[in-house]
N, C-alpha and C. Protein backbone atom coordinates (compact mmCIF):
# COMPACT_ATOMS: atom_id res chain seq x y z
N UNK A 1 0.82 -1.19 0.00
CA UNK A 1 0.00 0.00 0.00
C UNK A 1 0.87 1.26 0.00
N UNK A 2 2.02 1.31 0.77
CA UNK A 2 2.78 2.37 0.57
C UNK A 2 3.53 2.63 -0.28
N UNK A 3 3.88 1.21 -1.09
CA UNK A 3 4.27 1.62 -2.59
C UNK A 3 3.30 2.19 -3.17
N UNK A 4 2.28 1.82 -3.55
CA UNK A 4 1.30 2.61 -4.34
C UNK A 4 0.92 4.09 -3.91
N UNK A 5 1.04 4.19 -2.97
CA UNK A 5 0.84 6.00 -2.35
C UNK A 5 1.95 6.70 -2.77
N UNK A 6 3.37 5.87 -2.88
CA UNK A 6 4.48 6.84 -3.40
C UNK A 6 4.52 6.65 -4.50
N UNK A 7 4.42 5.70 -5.45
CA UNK A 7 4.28 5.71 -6.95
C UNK A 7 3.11 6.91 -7.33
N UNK A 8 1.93 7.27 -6.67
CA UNK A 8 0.90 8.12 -6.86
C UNK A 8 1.45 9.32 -6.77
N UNK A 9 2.38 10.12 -5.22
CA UNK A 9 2.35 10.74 -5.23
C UNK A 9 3.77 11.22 -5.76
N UNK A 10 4.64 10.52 -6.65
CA UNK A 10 5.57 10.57 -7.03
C UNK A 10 5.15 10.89 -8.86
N UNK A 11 4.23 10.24 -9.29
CA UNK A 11 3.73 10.61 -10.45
C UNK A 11 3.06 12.18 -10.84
N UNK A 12 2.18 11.96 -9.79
CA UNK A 12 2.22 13.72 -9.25
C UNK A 12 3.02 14.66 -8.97
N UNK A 13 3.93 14.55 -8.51
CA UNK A 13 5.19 15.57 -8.52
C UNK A 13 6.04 15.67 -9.47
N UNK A 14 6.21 14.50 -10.43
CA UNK A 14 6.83 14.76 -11.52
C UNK A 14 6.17 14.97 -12.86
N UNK A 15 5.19 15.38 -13.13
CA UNK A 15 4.23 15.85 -13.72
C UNK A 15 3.74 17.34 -13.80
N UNK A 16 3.31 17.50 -14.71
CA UNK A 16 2.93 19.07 -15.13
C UNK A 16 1.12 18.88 -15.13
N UNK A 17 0.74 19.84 -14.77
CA UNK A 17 -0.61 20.21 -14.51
C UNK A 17 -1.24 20.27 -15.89
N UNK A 18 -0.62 21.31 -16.47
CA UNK A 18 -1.17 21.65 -17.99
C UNK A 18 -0.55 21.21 -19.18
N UNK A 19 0.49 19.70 -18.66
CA UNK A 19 0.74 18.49 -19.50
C UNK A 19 -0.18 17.73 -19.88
N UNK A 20 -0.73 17.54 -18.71
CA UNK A 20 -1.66 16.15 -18.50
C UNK A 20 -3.44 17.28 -18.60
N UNK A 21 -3.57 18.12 -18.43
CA UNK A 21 -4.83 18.79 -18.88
C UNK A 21 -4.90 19.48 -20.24
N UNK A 22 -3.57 20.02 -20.49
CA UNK A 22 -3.95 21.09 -21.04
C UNK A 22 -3.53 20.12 -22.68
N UNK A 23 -3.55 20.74 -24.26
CA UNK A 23 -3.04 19.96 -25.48
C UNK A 23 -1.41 21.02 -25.84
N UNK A 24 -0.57 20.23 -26.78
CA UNK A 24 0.03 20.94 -27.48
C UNK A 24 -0.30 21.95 -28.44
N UNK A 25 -1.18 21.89 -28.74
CA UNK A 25 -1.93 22.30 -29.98
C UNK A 25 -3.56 23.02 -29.96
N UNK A 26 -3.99 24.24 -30.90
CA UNK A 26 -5.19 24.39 -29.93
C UNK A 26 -5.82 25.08 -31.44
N UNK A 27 -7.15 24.57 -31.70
CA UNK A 27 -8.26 24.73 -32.53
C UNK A 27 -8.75 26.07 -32.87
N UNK A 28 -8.96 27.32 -33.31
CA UNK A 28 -9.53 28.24 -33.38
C UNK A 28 -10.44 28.43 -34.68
N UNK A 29 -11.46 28.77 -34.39
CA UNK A 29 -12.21 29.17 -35.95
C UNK A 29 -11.92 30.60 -36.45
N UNK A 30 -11.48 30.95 -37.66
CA UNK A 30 -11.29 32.01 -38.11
C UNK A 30 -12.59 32.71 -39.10
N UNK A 31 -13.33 33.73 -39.27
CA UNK A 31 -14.37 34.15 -39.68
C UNK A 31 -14.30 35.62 -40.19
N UNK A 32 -14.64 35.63 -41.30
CA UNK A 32 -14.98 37.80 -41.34
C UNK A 32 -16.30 37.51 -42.27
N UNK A 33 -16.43 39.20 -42.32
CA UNK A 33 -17.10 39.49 -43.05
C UNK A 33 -16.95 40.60 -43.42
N UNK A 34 -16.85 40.42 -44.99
CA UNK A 34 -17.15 39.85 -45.83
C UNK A 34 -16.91 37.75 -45.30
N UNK A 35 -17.62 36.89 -46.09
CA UNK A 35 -16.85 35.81 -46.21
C UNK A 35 -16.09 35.41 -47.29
N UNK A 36 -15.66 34.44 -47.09
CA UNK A 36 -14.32 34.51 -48.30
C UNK A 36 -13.26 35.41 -48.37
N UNK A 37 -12.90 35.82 -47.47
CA UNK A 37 -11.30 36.35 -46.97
C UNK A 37 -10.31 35.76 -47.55
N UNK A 38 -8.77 35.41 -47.82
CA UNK A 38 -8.10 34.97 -47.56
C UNK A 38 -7.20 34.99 -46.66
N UNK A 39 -6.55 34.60 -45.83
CA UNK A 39 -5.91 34.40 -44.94
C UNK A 39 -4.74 33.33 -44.63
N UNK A 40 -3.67 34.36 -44.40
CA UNK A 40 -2.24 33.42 -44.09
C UNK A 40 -2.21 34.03 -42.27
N UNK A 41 -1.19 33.13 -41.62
CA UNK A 41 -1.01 33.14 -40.14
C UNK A 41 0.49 32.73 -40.46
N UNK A 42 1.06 33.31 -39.53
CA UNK A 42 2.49 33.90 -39.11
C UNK A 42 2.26 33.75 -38.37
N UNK A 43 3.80 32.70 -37.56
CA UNK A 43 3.78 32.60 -36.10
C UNK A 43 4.98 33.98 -35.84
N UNK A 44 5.66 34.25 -34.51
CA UNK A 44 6.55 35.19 -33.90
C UNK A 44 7.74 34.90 -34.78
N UNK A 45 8.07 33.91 -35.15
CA UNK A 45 9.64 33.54 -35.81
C UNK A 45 9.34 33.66 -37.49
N UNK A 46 8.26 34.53 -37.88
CA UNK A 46 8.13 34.95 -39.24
C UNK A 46 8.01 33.53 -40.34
N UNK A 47 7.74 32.66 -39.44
CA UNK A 47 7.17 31.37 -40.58
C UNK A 47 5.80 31.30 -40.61
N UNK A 48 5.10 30.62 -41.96
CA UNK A 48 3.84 30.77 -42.08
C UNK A 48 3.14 29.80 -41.62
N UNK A 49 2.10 29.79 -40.71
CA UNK A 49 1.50 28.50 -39.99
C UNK A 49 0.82 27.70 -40.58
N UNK A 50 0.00 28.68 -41.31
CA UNK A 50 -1.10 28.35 -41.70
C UNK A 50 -2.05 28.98 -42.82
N UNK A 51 -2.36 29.15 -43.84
CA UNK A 51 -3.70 29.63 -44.95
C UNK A 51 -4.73 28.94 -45.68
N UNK A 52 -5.58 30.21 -45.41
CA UNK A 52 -6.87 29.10 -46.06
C UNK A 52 -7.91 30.44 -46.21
N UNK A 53 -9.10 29.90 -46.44
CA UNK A 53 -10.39 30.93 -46.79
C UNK A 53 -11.28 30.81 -45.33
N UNK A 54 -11.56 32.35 -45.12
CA UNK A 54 -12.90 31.67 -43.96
C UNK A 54 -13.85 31.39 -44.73
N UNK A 55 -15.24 31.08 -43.74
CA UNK A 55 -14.81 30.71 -42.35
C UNK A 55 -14.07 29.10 -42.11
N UNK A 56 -13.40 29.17 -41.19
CA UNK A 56 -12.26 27.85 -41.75
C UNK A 56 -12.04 27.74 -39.83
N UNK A 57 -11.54 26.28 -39.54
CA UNK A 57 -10.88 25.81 -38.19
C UNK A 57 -10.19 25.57 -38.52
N UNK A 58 -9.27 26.36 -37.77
CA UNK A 58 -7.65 25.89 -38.28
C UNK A 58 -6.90 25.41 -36.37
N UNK A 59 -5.61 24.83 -36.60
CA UNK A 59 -5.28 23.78 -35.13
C UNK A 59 -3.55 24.55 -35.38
N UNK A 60 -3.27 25.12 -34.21
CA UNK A 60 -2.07 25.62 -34.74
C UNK A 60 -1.11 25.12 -33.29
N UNK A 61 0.32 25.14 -33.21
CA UNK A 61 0.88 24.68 -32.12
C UNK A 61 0.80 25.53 -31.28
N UNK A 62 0.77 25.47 -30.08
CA UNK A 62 0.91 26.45 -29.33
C UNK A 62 2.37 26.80 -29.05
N UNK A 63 3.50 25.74 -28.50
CA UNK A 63 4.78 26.37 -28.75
C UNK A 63 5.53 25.52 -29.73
N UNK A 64 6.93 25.98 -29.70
CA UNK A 64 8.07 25.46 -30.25
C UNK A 64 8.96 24.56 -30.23
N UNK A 65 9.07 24.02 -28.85
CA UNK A 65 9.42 23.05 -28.28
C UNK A 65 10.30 23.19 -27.37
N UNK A 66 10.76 24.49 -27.83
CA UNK A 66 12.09 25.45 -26.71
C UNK A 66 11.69 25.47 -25.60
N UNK A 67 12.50 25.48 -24.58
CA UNK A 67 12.29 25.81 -23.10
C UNK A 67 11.27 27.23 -23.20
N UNK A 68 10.36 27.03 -22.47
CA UNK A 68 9.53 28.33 -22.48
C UNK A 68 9.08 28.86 -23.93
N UNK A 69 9.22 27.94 -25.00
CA UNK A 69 8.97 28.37 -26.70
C UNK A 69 7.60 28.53 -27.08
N UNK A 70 7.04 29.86 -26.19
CA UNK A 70 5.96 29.95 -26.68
C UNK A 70 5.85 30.65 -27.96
N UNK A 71 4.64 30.64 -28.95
CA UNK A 71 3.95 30.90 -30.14
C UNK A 71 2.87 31.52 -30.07
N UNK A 72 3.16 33.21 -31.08
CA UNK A 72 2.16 34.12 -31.06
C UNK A 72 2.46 33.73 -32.73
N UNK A 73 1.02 34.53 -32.55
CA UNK A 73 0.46 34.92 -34.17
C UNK A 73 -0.05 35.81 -34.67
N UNK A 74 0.24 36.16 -36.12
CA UNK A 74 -0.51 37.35 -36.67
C UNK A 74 -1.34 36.74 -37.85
N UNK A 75 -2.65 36.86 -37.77
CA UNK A 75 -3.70 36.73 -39.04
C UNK A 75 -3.29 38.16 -40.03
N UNK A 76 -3.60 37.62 -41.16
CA UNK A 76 -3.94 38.49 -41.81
C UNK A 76 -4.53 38.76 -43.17
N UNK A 77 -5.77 39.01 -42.84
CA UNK A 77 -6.54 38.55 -43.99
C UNK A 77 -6.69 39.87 -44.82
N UNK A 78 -7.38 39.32 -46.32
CA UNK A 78 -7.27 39.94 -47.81
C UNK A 78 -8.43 39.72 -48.41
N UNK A 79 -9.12 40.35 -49.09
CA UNK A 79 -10.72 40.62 -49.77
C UNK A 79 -10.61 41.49 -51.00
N UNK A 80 -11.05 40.67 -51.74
CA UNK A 80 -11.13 42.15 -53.08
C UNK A 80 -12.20 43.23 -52.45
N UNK A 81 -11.66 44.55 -52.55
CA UNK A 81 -12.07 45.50 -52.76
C UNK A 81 -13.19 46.04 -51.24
N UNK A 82 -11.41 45.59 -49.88
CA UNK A 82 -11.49 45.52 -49.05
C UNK A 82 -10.24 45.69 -48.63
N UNK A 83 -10.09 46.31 -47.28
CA UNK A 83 -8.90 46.82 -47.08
C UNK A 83 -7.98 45.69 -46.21
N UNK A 84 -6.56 45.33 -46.43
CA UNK A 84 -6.33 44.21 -45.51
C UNK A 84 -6.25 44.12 -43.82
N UNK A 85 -6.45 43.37 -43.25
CA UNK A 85 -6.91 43.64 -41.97
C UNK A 85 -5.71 42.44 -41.32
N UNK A 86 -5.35 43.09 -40.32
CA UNK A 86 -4.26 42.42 -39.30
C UNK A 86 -4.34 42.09 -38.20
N UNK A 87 -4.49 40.93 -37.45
CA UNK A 87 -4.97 40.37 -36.42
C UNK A 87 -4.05 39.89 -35.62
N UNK A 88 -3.48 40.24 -34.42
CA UNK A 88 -2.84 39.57 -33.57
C UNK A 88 -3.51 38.59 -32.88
N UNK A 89 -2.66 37.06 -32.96
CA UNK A 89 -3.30 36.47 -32.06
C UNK A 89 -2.37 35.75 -30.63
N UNK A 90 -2.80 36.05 -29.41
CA UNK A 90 -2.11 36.27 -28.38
C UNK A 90 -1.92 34.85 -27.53
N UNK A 91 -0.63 34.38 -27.14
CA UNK A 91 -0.67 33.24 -26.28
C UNK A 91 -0.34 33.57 -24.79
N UNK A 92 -1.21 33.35 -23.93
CA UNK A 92 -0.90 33.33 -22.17
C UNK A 92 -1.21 31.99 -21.29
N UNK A 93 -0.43 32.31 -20.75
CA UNK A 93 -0.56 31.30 -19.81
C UNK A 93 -2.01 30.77 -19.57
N UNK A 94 -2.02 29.17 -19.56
CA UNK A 94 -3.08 28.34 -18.90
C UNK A 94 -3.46 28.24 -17.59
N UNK A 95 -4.28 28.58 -16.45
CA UNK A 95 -5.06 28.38 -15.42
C UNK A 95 -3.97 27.25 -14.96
N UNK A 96 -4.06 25.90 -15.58
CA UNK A 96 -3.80 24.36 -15.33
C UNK A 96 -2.30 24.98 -14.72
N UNK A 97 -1.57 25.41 -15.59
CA UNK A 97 -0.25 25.52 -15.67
C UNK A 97 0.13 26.68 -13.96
N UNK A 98 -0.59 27.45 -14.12
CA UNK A 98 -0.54 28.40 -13.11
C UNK A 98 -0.90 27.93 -11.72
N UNK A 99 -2.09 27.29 -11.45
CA UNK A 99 -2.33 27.22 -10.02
C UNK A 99 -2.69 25.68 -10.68
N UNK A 100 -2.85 25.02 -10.85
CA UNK A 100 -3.01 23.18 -10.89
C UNK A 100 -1.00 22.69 -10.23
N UNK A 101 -0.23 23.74 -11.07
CA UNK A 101 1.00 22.69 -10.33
C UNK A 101 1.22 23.47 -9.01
N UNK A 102 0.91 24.69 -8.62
CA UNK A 102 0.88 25.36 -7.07
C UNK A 102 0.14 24.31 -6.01
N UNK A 103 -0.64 24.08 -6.82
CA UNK A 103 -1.61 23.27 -6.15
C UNK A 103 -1.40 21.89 -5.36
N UNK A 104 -0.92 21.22 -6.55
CA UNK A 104 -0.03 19.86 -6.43
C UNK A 104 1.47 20.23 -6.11
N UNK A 105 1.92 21.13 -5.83
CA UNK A 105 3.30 21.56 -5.56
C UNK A 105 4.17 20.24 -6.76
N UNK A 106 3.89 21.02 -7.89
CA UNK A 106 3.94 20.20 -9.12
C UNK A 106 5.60 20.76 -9.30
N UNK A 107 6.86 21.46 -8.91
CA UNK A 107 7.87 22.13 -9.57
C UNK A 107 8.30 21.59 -10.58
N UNK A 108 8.74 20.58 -10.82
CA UNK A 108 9.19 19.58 -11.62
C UNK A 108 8.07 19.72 -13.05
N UNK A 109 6.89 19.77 -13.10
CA UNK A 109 5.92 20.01 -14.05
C UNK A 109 5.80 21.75 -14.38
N UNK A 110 5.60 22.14 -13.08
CA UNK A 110 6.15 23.84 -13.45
C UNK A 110 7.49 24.44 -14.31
N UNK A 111 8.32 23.55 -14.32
CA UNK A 111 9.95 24.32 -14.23
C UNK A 111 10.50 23.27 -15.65
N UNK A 112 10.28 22.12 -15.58
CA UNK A 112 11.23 20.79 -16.26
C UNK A 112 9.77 20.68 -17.68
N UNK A 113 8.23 20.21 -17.25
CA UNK A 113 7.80 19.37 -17.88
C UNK A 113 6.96 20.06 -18.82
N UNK A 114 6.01 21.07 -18.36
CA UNK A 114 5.37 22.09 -19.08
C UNK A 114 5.70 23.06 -19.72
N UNK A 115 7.06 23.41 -19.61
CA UNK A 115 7.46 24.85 -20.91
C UNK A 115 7.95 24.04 -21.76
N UNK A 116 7.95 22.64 -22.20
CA UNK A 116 8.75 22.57 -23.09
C UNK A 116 7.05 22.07 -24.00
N UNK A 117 6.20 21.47 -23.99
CA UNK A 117 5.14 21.00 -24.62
C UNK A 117 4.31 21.52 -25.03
N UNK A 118 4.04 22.78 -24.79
CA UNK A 118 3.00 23.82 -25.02
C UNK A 118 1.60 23.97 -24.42
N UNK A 119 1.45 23.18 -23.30
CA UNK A 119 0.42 22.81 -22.58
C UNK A 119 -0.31 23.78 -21.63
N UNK A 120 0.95 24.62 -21.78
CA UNK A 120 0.96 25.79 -20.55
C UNK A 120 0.26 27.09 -20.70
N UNK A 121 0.58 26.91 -22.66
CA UNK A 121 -0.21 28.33 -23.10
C UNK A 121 -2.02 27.96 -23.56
N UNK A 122 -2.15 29.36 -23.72
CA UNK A 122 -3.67 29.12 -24.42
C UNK A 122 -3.67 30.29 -25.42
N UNK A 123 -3.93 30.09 -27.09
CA UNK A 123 -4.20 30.84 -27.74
C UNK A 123 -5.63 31.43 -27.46
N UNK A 124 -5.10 33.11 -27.72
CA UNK A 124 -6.43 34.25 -27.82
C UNK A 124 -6.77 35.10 -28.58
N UNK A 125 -7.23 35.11 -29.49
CA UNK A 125 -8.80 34.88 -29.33
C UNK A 125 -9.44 33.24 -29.47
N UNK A 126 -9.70 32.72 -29.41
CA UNK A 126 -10.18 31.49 -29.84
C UNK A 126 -11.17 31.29 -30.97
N UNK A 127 -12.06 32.27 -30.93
CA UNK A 127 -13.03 32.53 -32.33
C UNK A 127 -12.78 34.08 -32.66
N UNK A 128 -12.13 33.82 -33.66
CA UNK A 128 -11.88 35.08 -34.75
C UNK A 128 -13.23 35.66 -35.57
N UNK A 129 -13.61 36.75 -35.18
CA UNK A 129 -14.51 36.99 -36.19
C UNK A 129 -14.22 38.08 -36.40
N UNK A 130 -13.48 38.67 -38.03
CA UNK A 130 -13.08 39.86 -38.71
C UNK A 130 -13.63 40.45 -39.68
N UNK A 131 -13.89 41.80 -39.05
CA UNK A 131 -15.13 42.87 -39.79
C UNK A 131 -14.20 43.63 -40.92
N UNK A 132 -14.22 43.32 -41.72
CA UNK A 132 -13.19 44.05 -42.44
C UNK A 132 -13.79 45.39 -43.44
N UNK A 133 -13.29 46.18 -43.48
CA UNK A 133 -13.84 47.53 -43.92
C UNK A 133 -13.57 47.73 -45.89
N UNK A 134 -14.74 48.23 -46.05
CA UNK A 134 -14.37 48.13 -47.75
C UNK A 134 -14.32 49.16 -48.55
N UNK A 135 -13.46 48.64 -49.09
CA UNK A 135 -12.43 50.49 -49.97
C UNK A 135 -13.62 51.37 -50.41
N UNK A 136 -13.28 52.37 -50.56
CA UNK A 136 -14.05 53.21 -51.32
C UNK A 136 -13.70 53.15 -52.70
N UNK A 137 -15.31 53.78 -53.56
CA UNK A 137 -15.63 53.78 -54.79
C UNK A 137 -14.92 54.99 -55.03
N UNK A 138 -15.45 54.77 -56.52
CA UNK A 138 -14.58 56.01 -57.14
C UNK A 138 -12.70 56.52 -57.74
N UNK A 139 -12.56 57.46 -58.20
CA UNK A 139 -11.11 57.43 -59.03
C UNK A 139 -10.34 57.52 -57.42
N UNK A 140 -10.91 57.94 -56.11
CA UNK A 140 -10.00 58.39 -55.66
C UNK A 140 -9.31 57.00 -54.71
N UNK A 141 -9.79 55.44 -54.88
CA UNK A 141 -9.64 54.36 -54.45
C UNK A 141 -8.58 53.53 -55.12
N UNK A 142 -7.72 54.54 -55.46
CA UNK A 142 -6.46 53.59 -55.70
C UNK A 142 -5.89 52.87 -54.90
N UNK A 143 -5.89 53.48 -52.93
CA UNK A 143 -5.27 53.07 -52.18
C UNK A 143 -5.36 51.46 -51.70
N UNK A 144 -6.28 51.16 -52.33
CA UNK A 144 -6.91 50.02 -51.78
C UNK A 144 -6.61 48.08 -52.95
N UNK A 145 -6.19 47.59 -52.08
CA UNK A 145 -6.02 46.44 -53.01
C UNK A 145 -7.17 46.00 -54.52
């Protein structure tokens, strides 16, 4: 019996909160209107994540794999005869990650197991919905794609 209480609470301490709750990876729906946007996503290190047309679910990593390698993003979508529109999308810390290993006095999951998996962050916004504004008529609308 006391093996099994220290195998338990030994699994627990070497464990991450927002390993074991949280994903590497995280789902967002992207949307505007107009529909039929196009849209590319840029993570922070200027590579492209991801493109497609809304409205579209797209699954992007949350980090890099680096110690602490978290992953932001910039949307940025394109419409004929619509102006292009630029979307930051923001990664912070997970709940799980924050008070789940305080909780479990998890350090080892705080410090070693969770910055490296991406479990820790949470992409924001989660549902994108982009109002995008449309050029003006007339000779004086050159400015506009």
């Amino acid at each position: 019996m006391k093996r099994i209480l220290s195998l338990l609470l030994a699994s627990v301490l070497l464990s991450g909160c927002a390993s074991i709750v949280g994903e590497q990876s995280q789902t967002l729906y992207i949307e505007s209107k107009p529909t039929g946007a196009n849209f590319v996503i840029s993570d922070n290190n200027g590579m492209i994540a991801a493109r497609g047309t809304t409205p579209q679910y797209i699954t992007l990593p949350k980090a890099d794999g680096s110690y602490f390698g978290k992953l932001s993003y910039t949307v940025t979508l394109m419409h004929s005869d619509h102006y292009p529109l630029i979307v930051p999308l923001q990664s912070r810390l997970n709940g799980w990650y924050t008070f789940g290993n305080l909780l479990f006095l998890g350090v080892p999951g705080w410090l070693l197991i969770d910055p490296f998996n991406g479990g820790m962050y949470k992409i924001y916004p989660e549902h994108l919905n982009a109002i995008m504004r449309p050029c003006p008529r007339g000779p004086w609308s050159y400015t506009c794609p």
